[in-house]
C-alpha atoms as a PDB file:
ATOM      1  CA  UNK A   1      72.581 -32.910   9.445  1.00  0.00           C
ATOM      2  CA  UNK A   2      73.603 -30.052   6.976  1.00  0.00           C
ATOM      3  CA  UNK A   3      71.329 -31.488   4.748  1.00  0.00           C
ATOM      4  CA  UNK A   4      68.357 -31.475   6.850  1.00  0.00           C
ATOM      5  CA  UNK A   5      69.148 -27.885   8.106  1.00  0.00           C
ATOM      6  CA  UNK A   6      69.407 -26.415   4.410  1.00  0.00           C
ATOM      7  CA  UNK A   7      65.501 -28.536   4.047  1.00  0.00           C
ATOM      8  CA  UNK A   8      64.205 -26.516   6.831  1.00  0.00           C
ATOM      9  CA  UNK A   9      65.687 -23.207   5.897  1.00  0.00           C
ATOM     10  CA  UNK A  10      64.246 -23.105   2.432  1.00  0.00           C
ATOM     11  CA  UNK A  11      60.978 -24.698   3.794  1.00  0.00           C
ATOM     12  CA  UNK A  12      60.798 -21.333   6.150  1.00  0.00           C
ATOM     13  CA  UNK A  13      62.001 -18.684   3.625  1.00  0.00           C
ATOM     14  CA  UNK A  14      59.278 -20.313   1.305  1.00  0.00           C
ATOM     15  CA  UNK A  15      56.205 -20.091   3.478  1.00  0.00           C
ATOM     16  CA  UNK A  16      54.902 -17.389   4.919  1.00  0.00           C
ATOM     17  CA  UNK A  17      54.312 -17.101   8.538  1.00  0.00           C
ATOM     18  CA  UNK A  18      51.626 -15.379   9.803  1.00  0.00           C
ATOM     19  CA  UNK A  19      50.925 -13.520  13.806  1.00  0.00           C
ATOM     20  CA  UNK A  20      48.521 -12.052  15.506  1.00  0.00           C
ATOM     21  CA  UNK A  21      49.120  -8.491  17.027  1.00  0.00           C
ATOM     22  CA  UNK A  22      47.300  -5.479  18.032  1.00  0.00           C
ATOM     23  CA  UNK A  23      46.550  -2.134  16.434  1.00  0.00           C
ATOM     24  CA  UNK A  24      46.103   0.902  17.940  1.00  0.00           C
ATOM     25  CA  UNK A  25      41.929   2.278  17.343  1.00  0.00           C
ATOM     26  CA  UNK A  26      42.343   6.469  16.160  1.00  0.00           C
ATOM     27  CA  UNK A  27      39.068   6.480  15.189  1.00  0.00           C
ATOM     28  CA  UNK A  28      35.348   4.977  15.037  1.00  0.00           C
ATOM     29  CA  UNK A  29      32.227   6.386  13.305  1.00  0.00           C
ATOM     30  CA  UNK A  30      28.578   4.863  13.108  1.00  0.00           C
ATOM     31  CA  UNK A  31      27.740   4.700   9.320  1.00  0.00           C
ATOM     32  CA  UNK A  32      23.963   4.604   9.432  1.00  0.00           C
ATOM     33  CA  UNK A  33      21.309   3.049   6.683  1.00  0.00           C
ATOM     34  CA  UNK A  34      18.074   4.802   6.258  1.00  0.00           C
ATOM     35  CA  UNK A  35      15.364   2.460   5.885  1.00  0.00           C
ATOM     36  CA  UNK A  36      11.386   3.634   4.487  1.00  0.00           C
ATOM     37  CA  UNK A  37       8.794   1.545   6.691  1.00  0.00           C
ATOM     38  CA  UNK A  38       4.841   1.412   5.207  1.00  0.00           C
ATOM     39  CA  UNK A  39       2.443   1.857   8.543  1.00  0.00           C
ATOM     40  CA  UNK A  40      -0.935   1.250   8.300  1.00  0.00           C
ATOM     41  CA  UNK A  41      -3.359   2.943  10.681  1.00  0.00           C
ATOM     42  CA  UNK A  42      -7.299   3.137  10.324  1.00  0.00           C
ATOM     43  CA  UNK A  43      -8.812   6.316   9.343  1.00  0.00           C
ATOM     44  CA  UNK A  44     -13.055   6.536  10.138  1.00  0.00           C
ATOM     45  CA  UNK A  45     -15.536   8.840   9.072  1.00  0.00           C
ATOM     46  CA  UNK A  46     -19.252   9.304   9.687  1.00  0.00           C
ATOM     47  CA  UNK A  47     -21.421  10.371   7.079  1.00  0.00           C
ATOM     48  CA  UNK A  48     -25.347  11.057   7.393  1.00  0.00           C
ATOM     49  CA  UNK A  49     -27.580   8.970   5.205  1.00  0.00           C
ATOM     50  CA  UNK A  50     -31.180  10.398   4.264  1.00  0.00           C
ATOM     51  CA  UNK A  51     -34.401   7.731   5.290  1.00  0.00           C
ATOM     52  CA  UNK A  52     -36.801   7.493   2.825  1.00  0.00           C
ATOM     53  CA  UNK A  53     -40.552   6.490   3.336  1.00  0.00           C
ATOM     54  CA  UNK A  54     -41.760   3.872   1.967  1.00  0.00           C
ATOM     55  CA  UNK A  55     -42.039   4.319  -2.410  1.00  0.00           C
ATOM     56  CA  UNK A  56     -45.520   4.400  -3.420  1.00  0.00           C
ATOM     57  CA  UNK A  57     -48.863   4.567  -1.755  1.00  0.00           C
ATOM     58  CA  UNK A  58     -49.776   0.966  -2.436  1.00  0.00           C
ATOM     59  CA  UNK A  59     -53.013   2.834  -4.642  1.00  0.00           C
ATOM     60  CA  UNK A  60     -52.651   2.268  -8.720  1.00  0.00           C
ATOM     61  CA  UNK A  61     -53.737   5.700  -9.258  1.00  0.00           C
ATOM     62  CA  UNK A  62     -50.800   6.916 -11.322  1.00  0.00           C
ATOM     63  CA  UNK A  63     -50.713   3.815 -13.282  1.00  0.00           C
ATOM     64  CA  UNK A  64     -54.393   4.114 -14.320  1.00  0.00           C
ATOM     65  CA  UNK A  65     -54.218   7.572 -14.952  1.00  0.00           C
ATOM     66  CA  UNK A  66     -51.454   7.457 -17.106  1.00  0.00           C
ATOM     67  CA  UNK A  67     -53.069   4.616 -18.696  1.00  0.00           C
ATOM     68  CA  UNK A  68     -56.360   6.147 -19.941  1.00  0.00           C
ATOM     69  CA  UNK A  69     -53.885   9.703 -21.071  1.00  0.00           C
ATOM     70  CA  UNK A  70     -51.820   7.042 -23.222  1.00  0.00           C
ATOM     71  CA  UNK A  71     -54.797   5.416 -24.734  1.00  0.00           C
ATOM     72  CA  UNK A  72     -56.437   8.972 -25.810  1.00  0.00           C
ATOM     73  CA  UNK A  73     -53.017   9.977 -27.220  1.00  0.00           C
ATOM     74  CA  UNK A  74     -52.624   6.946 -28.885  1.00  0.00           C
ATOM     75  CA  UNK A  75     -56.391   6.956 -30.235  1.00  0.00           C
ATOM     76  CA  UNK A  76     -55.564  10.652 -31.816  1.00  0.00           C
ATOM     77  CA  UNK A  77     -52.431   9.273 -33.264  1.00  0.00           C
ATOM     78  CA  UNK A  78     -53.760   5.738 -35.352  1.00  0.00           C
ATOM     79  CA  UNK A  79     -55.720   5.575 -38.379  1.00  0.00           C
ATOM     80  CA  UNK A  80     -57.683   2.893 -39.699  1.00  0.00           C
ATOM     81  CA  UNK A  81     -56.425  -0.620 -38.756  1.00  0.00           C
ATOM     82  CA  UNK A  82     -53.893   1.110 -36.729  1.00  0.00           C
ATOM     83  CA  UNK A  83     -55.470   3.023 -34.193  1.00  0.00           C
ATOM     84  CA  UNK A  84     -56.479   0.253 -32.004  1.00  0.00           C
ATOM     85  CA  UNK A  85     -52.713  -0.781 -31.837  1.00  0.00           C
ATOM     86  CA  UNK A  86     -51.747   2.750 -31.303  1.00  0.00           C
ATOM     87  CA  UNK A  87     -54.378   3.293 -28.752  1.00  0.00           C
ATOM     88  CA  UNK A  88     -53.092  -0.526 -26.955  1.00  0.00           C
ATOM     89  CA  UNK A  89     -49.556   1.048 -27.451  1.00  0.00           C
ATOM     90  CA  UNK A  90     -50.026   4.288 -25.992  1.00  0.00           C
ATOM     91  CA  UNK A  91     -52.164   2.723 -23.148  1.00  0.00           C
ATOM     92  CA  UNK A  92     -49.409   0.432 -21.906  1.00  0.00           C
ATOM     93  CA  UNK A  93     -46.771   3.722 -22.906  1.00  0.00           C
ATOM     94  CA  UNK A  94     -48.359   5.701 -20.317  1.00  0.00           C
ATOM     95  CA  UNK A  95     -49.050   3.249 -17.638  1.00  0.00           C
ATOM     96  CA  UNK A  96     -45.239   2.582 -17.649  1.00  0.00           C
ATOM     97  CA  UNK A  97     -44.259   5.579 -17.444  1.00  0.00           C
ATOM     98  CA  UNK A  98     -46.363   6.715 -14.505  1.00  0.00           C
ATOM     99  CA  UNK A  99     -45.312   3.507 -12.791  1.00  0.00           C
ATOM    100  CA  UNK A 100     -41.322   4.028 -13.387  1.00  0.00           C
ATOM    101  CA  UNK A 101     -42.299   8.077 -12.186  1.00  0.00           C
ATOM    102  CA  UNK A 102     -43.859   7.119  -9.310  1.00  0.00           C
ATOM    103  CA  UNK A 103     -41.370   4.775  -8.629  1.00  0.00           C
ATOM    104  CA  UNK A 104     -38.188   7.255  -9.063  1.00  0.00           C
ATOM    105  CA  UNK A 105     -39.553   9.749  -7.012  1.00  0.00           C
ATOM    106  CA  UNK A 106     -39.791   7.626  -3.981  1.00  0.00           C
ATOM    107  CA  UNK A 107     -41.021   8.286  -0.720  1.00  0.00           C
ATOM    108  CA  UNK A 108     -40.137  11.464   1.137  1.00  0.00           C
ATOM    109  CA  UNK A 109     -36.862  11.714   3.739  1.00  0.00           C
ATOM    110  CA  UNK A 110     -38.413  10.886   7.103  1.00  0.00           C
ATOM    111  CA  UNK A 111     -35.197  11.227   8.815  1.00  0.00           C
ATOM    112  CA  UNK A 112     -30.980  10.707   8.688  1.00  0.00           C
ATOM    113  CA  UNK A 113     -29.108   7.977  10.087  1.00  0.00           C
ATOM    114  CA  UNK A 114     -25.719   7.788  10.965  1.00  0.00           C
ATOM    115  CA  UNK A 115     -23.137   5.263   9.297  1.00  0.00           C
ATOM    116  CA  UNK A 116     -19.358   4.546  10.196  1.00  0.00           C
ATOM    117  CA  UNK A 117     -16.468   3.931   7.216  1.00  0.00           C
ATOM    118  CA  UNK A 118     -13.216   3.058   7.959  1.00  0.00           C
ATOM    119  CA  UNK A 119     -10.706   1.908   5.599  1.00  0.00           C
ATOM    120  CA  UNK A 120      -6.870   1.447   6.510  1.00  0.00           C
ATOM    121  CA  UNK A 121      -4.432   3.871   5.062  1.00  0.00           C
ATOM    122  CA  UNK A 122      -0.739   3.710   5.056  1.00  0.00           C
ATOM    123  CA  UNK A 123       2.021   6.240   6.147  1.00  0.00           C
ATOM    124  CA  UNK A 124       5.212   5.883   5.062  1.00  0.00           C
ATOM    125  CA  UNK A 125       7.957   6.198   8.025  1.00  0.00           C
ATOM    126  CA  UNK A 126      11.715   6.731   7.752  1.00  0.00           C
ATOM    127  CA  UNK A 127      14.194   5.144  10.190  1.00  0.00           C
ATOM    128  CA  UNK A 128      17.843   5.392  10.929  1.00  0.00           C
ATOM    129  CA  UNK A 129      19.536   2.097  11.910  1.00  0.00           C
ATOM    130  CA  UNK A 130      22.857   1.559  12.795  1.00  0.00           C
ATOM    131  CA  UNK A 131      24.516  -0.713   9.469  1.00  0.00           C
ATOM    132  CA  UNK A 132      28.501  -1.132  10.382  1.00  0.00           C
ATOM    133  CA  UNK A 133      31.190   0.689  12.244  1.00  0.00           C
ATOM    134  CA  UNK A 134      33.891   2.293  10.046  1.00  0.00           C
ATOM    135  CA  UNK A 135      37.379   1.952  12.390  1.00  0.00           C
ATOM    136  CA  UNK A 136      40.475   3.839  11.597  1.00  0.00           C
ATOM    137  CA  UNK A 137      43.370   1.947  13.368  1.00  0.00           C
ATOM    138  CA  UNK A 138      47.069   2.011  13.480  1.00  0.00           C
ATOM    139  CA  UNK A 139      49.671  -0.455  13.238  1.00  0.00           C
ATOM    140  CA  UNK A 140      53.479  -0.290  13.117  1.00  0.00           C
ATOM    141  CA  UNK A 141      52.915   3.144  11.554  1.00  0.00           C
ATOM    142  CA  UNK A 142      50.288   2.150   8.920  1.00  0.00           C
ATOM    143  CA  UNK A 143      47.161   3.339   8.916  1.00  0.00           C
ATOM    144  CA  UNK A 144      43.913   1.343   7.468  1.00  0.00           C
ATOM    145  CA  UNK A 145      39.982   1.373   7.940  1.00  0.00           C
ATOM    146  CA  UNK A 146      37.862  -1.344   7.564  1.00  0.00           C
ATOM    147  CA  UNK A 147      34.239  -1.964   8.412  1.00  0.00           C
ATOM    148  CA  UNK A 148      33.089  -3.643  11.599  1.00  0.00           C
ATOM    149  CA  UNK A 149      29.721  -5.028  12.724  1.00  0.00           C
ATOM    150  CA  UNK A 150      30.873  -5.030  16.711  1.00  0.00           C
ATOM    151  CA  UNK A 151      31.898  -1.324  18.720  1.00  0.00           C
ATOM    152  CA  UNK A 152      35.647  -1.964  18.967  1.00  0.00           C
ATOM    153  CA  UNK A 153      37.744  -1.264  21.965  1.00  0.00           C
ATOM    154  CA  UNK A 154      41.160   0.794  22.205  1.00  0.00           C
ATOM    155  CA  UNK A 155      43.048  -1.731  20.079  1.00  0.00           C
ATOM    156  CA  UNK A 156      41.726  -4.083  17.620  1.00  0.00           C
ATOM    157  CA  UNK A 157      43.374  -7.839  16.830  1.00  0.00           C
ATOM    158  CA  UNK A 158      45.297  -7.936  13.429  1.00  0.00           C
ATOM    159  CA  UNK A 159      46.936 -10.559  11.480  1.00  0.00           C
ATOM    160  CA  UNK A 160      50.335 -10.483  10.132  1.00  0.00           C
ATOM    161  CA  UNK A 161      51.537 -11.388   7.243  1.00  0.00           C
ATOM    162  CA  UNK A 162      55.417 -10.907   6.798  1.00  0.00           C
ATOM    163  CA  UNK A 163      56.479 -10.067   3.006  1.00  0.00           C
ATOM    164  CA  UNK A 164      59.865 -11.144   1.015  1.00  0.00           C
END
């Protein structure tokens, strides 16, 4: 019996025993995280947009025109064997470039019309969130702070956890 007394005496002193108690709450503050949130909103505009006639006047006036200047130029420029290819040249020169003129310039603004853009934009947005509890408690005249997702009460459930 001695034997099996001395067993369970240095089984106890051996192995620690651990209890549950309370600890007094002194303090609790919110510890907050600050979080950046992208919001997109639309932003519009109108802008006015000139209405051209119709380019051109459907007549080959220009064309010819500049034609017949092109050949003469082209005429005074060639000598010999060349001046029939100069005067072709300049022919075809000027019609071109009466045709890409009267092209350019268009017709003539007849009136404006309006046209909507939107596009989506982004605002950035800070926000405060509660991230953890810091609690400042008590127990048999110790005090520690630890972090705690949950608002504690009064008291707050410790364990125990005798030293030799």
């Amino acid at each position: 019996m001695n034997k099996l007394i001395a067993t369970g005496l240095v089984v106890l002193s051996t192995t620690s025993i651990a209890f549950t108690d309370t600890a007094e709450v002194l303090k609790v503050e919110k510890v907050f995280k600050t979080q950046t949130f992208q919001m997109p909103y639309e932003s519009c505009w109108t802008e006015e947009v000139p209405v051209y006639s119709k380019g051109g006047d459907d007549s080959y006036t220009d064309e010819i025109f500049g034609g017949i200047l092109g050949g003469v130029v082209g005429n005074q420029l060639g000598s010999g064997r060349g001046n029939k290819a100069m005067t072709v040249a300049g022919t075809l020169l000027g019609a071109s470039i009466a045709s890409d003129n009267s092209r350019s310039t268009g017709g003539k603004v007849v009136s404006y019309r309006q046209i909507e853009h939107c596009e989506t934009k982004y605002k950035q947005e800070l926000k405060e969130r509660l991230d953890y509890y810091l609690v400042s408690a008590k127990f048999n005249e110790r005090e520690f702070t630890f972090k705690s997702t949950t608002l504690p009460g009064s008291t707050v459930k410790v364990t125990v956890t005798p030293e030799q």
